[in-house]
Protein backbone atom coordinates (compact mmCIF):
# COMPACT_ATOMS: atom_id res chain seq x y z
CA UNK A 1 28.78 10.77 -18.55
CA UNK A 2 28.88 8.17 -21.20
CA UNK A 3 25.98 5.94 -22.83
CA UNK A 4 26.65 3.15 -20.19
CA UNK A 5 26.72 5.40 -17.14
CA UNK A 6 23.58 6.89 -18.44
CA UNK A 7 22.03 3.06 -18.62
CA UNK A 8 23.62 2.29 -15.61
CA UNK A 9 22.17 5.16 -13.44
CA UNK A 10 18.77 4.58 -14.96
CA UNK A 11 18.55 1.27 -13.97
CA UNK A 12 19.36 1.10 -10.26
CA UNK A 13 17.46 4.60 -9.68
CA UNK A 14 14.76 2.30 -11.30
CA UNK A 15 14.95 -0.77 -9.61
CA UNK A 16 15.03 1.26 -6.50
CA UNK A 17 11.68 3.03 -7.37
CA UNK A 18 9.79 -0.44 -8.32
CA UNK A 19 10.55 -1.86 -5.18
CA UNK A 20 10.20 1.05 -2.96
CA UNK A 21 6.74 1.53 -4.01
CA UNK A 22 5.95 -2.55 -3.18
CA UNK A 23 6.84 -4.10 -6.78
CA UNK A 24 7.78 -7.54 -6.24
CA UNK A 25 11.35 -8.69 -6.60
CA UNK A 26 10.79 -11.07 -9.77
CA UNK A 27 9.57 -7.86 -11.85
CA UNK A 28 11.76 -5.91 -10.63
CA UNK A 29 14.66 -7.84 -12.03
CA UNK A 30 13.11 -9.19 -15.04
CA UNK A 31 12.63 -5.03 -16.22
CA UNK A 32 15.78 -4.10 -15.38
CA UNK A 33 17.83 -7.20 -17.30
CA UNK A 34 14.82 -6.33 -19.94
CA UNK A 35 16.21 -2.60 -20.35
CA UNK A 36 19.87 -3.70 -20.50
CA UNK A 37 18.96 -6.09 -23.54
CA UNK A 38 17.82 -2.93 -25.39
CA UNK A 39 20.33 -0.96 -24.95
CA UNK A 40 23.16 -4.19 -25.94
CA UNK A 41 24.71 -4.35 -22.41
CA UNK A 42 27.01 -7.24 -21.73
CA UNK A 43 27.92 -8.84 -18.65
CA UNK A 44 24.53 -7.60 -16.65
CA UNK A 45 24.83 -8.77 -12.70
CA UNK A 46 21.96 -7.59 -10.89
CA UNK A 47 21.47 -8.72 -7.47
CA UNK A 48 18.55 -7.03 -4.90
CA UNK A 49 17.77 -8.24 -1.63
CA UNK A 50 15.14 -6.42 0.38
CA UNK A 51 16.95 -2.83 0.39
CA UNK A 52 20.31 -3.37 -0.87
CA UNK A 53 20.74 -3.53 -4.86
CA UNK A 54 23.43 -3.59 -6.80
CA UNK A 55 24.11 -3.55 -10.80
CA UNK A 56 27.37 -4.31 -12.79
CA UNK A 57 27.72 -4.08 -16.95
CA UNK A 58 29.63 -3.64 -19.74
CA UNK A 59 29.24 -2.28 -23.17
CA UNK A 60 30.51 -3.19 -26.40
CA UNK A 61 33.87 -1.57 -26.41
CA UNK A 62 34.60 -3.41 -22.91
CA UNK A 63 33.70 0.19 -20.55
CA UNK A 64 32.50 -1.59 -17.73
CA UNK A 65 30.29 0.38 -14.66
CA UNK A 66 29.30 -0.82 -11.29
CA UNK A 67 27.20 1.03 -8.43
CA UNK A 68 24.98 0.07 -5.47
CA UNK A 69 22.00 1.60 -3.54
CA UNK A 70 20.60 0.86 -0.04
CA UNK A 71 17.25 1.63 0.62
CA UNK A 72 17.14 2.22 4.48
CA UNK A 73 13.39 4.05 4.07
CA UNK A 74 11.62 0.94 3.19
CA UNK A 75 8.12 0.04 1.32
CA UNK A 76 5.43 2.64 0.76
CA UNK A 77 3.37 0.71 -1.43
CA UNK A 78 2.03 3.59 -4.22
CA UNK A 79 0.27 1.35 -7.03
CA UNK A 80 -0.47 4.53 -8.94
CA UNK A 81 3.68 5.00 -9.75
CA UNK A 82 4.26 1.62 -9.89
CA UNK A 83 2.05 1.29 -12.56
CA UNK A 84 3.64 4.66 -14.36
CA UNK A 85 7.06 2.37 -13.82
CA UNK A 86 5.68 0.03 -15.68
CA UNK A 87 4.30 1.59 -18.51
CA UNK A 88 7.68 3.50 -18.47
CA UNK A 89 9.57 0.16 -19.14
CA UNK A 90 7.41 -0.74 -22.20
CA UNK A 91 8.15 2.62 -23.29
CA UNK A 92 11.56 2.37 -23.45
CA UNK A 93 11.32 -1.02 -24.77
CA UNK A 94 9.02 0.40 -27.88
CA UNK A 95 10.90 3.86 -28.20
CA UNK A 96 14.14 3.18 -27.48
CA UNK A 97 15.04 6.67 -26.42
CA UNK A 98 18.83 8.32 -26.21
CA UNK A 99 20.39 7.01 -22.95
CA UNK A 100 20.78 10.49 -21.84
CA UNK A 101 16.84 11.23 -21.29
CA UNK A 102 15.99 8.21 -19.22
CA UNK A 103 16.09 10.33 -15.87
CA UNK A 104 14.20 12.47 -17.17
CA UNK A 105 11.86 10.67 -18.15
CA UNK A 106 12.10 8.98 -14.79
CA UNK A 107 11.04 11.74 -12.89
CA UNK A 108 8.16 12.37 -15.34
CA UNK A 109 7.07 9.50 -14.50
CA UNK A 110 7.35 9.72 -10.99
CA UNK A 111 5.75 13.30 -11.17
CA UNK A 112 2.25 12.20 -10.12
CA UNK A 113 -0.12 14.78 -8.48
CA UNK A 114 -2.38 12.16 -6.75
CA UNK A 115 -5.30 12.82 -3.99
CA UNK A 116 -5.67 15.45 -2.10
CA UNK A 117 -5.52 14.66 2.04
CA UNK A 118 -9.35 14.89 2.33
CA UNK A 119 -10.00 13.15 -0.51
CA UNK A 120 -7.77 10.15 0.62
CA UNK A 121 -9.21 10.58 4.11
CA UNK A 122 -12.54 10.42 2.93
CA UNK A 123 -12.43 7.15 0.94
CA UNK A 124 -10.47 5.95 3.94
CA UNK A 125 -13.55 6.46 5.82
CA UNK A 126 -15.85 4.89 3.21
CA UNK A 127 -13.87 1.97 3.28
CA UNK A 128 -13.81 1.46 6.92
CA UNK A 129 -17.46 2.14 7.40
CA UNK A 130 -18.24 -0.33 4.70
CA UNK A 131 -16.06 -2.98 5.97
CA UNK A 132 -17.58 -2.40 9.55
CA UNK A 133 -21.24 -2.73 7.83
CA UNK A 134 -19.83 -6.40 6.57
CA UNK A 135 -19.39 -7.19 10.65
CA UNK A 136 -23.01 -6.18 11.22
CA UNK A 137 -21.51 -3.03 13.19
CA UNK A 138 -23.94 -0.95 14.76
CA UNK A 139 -24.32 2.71 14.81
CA UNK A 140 -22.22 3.11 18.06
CA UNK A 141 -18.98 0.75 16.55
CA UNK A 142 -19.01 2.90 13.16
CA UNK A 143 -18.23 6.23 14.43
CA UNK A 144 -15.81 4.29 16.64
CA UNK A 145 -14.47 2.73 13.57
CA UNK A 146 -15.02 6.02 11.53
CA UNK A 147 -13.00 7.74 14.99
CA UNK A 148 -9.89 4.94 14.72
CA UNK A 149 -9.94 5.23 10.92
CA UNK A 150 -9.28 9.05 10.76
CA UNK A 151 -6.72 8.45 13.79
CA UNK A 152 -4.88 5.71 12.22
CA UNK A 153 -4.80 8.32 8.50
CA UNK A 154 -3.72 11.23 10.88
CA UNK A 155 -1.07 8.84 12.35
CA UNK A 156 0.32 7.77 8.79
CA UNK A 157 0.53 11.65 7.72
CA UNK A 158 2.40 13.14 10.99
CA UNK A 159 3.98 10.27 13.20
CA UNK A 160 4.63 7.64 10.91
CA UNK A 161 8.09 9.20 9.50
CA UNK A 162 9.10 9.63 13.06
CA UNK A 163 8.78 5.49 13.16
CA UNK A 164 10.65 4.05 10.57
CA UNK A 165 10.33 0.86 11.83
CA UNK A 166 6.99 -0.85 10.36
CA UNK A 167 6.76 -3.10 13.35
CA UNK A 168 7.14 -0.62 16.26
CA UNK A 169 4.47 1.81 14.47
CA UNK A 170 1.88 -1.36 13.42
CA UNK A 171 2.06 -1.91 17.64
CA UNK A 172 2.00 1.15 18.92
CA UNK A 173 -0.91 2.09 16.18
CA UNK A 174 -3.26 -0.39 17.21
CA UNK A 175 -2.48 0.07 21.15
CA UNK A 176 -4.10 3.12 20.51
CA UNK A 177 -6.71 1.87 18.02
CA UNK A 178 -7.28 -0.79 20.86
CA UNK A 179 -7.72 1.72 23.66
CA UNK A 180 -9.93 4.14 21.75
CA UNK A 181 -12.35 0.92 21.14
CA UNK A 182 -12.62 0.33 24.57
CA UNK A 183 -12.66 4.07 26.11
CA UNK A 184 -15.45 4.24 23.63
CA UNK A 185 -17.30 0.99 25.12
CA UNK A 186 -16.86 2.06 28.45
CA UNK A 187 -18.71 5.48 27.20
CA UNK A 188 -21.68 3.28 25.77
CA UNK A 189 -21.07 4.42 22.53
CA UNK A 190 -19.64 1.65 20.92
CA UNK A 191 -21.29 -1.78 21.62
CA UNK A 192 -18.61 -4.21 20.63
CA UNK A 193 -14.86 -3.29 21.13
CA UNK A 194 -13.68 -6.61 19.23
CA UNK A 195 -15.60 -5.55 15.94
CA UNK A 196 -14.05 -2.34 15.99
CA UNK A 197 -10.21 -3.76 16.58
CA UNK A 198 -10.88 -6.25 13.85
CA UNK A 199 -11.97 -3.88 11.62
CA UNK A 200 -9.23 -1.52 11.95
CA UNK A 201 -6.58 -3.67 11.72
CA UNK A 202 -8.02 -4.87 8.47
CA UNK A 203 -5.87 -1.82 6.91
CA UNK A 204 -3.06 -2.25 8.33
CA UNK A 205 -2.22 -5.98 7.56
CA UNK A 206 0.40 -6.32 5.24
CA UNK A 207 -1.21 -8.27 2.33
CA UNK A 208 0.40 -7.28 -0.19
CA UNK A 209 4.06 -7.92 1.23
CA UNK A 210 2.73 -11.05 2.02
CA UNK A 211 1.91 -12.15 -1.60
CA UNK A 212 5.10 -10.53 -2.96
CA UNK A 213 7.16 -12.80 0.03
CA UNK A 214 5.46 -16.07 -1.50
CA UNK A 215 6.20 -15.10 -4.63
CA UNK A 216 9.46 -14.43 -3.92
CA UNK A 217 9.98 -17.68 -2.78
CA UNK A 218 8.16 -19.87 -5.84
CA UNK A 219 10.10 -17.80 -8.02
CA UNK A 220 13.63 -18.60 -6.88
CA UNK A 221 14.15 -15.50 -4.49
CA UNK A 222 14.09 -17.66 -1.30
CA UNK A 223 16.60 -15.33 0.36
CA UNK A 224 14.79 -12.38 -0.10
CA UNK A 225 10.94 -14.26 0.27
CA UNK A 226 11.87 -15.46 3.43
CA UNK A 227 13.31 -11.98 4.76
CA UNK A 228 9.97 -10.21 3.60
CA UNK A 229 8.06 -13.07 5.09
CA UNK A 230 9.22 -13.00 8.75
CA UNK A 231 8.84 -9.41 8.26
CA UNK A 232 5.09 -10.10 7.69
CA UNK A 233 4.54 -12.76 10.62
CA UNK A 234 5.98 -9.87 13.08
CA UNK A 235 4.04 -7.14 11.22
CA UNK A 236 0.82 -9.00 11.96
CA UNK A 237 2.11 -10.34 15.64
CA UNK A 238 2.78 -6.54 16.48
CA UNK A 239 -0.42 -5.94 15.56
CA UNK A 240 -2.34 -8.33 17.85
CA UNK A 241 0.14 -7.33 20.03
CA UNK A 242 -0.87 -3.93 20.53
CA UNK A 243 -4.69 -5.12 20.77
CA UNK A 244 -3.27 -7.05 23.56
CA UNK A 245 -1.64 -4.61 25.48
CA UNK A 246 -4.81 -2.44 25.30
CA UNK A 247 -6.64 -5.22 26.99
CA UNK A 248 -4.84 -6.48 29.60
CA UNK A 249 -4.49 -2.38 31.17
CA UNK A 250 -7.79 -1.10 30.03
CA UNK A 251 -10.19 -4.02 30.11
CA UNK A 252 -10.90 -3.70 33.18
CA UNK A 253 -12.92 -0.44 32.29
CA UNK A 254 -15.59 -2.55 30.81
CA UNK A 255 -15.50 -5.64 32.68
């Protein structure tokens, strides 16, 4: 492989890795037409939309490269390695190192040992118990809460690969979120299924997609803000949906 293919590889296997872990488009672009600068690329066309990219340049001597990747796995949002991403780019910008140790340097960067399970499970449920404190929750709706919270982590570590589809897991996750609450109600444990549903699907709302969509569009992506935004509107509408569902067949149980 030559300089450019070096550049060129770099880039898109970049790109891909911003987005994938939630970077908004705007950034995304901006960093990669950023790196090509350095390195004296000519003719840069870089066009992403949602999970296709694709990345065309030149060099000085007139070697041109082109390549493509589609990202069927979607957005894991992972602010710990997008932030490594990020300081990677002003690396490169300040070092300017040989073309032929960007992926390395790459998969340093991506090399993260992050939280343990229970460690990740146990802020989870700090979060969700302080969040149900917030709703004046009483002792009965926090161990529900504290019950759907360790459910919906247990969910996102074994079924959630088996569900690529964000939309079909966000409704069939709080179906059973939804049912627990009231199962739990109809027990006498918990006091208030609503408070528990709200507070559950507090974590699964797609904020941040939803701010990266608006940007998107105010920053002259409208193709690509709009996509991500209807993505968010049935997101959220699967997740009332599944409430919904839980209702109408198991409200009866505490009517």
């Amino acid at each position: 492989m030559n300089d450019l293919e070096y550049i060129h590889e770099f880039a898109l296997d970049f790109s891909e890795k911003m987005l994938a872990c939630g970077a908004n488009l705007e950034r995304t672009v901006g960093s990669v037409n950023h790196i090509c600068d350095i390195y004296g690329c000519q003719e840069v066309n870089f066009f992403a939309i949602n999970c296709f990219l694709t990345l065309s340049m030149k060099d000085t001597e007139g070697n041109h490269v082109a390549g493509q990747r589609c990202n069927l796995e979607g957005v894991e949002i992972d602010l710990e390695k997008l932030g490594r991403l990020h300081r990677l780019s002003k690396r490169i910008y300040e070092e300017k190192p040989e073309p032929r140790l960007l992926n390395g340097m790459l998969e340093e960067a991506l090399d993260t040992k992050g939280y343990t399970p229970q460690m990740i499970l146990l802020a989870f449920l700090i979060i969700q118990a302080s969040i149900g404190m917030l709703f004046d929750a009483g002792v009965g709706d926090i161990v529900t809460i504290l019950l759907n919270a360790a459910l919906i982590f247990l969910g996102g570590v074994f079924v959630k690969h088996l569900i690529p589809n964000r939309i079909v897991y966000s409704a069939l996750c709080t179906f059973v979120l939804g049912s627990v609450a009231i199962f739990m109600k109809s027990l006498g444990v918990a006091q208030d299924a609503s408070t528990v549903m709200i507070v559950n699907s507090l974590v699964l709302l797609p904020g941040i997609d939803m701010v990266n969509s608006f940007r998107n569009l105010l920053c002259g992506s409208e193709i690509n803000g709009a996509v991500e935004l209807l993505k968010v509107v049935m997101t959220t509408f699967a997740i009332v949906g599944g409430f919904v569902l839980s209702m109408y067949l198991f409200g009866g149980m505490v009517a």
